[in-house]
C-alpha atoms as a PDB file:
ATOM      1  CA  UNK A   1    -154.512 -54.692 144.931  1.00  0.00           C
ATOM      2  CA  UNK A   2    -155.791 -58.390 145.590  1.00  0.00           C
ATOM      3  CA  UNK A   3    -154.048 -61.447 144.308  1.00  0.00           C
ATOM      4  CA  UNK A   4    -155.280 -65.051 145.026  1.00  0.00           C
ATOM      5  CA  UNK A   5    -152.320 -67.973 145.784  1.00  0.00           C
ATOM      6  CA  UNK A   6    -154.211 -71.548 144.756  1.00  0.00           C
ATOM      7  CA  UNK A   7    -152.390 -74.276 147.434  1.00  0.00           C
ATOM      8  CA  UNK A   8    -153.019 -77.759 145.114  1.00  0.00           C
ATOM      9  CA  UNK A   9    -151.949 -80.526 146.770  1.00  0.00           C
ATOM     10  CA  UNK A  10    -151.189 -79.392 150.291  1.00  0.00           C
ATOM     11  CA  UNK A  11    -152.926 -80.780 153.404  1.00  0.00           C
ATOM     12  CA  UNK A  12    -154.257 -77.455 155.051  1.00  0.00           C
ATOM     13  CA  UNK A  13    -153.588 -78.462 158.260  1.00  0.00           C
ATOM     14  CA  UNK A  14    -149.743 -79.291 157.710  1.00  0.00           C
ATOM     15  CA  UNK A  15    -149.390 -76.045 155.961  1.00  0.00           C
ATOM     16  CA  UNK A  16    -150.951 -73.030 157.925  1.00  0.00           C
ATOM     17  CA  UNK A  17    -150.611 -75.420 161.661  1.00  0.00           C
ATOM     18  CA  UNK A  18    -152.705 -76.276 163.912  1.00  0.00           C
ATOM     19  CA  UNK A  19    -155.418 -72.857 164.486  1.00  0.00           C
ATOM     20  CA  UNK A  20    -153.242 -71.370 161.848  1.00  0.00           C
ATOM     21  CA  UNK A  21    -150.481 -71.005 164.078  1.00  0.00           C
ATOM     22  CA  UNK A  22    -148.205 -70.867 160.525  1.00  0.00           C
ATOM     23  CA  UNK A  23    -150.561 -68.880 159.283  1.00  0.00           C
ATOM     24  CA  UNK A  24    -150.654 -66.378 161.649  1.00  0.00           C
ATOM     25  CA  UNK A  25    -146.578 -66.187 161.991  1.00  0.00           C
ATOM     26  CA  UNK A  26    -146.226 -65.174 158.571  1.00  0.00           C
ATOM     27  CA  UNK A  27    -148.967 -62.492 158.629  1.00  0.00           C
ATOM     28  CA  UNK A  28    -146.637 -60.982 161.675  1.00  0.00           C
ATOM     29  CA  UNK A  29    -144.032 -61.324 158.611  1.00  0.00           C
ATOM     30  CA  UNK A  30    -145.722 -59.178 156.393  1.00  0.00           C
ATOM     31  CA  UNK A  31    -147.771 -56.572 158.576  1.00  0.00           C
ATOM     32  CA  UNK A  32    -148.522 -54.542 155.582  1.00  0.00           C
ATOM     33  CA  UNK A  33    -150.701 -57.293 153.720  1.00  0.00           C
ATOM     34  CA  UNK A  34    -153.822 -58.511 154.399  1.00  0.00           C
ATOM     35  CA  UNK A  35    -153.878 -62.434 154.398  1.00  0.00           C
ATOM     36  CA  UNK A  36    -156.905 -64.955 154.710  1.00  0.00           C
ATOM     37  CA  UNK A  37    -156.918 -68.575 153.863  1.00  0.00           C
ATOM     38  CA  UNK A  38    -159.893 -69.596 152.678  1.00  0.00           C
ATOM     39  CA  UNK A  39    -159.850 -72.984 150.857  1.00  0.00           C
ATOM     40  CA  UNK A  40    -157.629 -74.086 148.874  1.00  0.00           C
ATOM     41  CA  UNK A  41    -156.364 -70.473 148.043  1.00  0.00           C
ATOM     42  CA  UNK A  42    -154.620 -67.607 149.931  1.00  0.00           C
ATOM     43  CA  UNK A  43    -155.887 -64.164 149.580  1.00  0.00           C
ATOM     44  CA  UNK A  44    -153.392 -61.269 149.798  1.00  0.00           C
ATOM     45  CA  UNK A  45    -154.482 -57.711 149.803  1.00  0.00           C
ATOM     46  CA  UNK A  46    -152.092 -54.749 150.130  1.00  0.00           C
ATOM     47  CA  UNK A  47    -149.809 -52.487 147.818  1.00  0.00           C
ATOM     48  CA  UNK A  48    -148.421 -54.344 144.490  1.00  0.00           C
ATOM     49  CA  UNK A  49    -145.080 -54.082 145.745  1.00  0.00           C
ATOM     50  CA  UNK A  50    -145.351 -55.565 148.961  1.00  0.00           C
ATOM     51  CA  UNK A  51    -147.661 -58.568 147.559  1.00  0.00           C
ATOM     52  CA  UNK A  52    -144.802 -59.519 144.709  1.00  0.00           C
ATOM     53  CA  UNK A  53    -142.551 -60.182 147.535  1.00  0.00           C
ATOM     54  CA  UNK A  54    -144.311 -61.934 148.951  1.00  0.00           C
ATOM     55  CA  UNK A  55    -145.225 -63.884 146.500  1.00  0.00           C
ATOM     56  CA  UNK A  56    -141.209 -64.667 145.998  1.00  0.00           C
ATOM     57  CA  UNK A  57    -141.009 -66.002 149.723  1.00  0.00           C
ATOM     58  CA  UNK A  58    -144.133 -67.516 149.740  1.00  0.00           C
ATOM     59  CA  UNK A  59    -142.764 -69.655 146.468  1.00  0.00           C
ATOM     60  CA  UNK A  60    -139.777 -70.555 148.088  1.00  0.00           C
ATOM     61  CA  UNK A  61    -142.542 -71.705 150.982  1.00  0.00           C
ATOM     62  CA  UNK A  62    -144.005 -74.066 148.695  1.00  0.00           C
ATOM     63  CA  UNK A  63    -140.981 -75.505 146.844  1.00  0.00           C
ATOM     64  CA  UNK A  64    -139.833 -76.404 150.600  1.00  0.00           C
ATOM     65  CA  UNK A  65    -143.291 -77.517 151.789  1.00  0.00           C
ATOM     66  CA  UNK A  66    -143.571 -79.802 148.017  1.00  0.00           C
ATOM     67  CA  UNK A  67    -139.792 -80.825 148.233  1.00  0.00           C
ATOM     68  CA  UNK A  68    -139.888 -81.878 152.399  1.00  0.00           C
ATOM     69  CA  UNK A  69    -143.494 -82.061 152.938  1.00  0.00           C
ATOM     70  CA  UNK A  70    -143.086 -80.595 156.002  1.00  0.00           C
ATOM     71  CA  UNK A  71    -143.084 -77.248 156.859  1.00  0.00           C
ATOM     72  CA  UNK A  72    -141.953 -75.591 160.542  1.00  0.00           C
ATOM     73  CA  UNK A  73    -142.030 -72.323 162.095  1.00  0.00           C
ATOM     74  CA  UNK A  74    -137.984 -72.209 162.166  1.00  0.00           C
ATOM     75  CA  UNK A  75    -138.368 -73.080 158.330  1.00  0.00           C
ATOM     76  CA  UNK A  76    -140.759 -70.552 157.770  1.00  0.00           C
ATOM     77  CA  UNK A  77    -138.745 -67.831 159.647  1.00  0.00           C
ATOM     78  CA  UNK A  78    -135.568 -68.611 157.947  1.00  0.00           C
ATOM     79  CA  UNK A  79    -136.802 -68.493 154.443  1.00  0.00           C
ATOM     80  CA  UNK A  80    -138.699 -65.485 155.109  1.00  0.00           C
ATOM     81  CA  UNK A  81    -135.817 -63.709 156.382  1.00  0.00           C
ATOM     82  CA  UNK A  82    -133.422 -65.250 153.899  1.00  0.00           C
ATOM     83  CA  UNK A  83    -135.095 -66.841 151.165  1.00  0.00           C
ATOM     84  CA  UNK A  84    -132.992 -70.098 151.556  1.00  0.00           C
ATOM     85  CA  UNK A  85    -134.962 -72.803 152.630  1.00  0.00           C
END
C-alpha cells in the first residue's frame, strides 16, 4: 500500500533537518515503511496497518511542528514513542 502526506506550509528544511537528519530518525522509527520526501509531500509505502500509525504520530508531528514551529529530534522521539508532544 502507498499513501502520500501533502506538508503545506512547512519550510522543508526546518522539518526533515539539515540532509534530512529528521528525516532519516524517523525512518529508523518505523523500519517497516518505506519513506521518501519528495516535495511538498511524504511518500509512505508498507503494510496498511503500519502506515495508519503512522499517520497518527506523524499528525501529532505536524500539530507540534504548526503549533511551535519548531520541531527537534528530542520532540520527534518523544512523540513517536508517546504520542504527547
Amino acid at each position: 500500500m502507498e499513501q502520500k502526506i501533502y506538508l503545506e506550509g512547512i519550510d522543508p528544511l526546518e522539518f526533515f533537518g539539515i540532509n534530512n537528519a529528521k528525516m532519516n530518525l524517523i525512518k529508523t522509527l518505523f523500519p517497516k515503511l518505506k519513506l521518501t520526501a519528495r516535495g511538498n509531500a511524504l511518500h509512505v509505502q508498507g503494510e496498511e496497518n503500519e502506515i495508519k500509525n503512522f499517520e497518527k504520530k506523524f499528525a501529532l508531528l505536524l500539530d507540534h511542528y504548526f503549533q511551535f514551529n519548531v520541531l527537534t529530534e528530542e520532540i520527534i522521539l518523544q512523540i513517536m514513542a508517546t504520542g504527547i508532544s
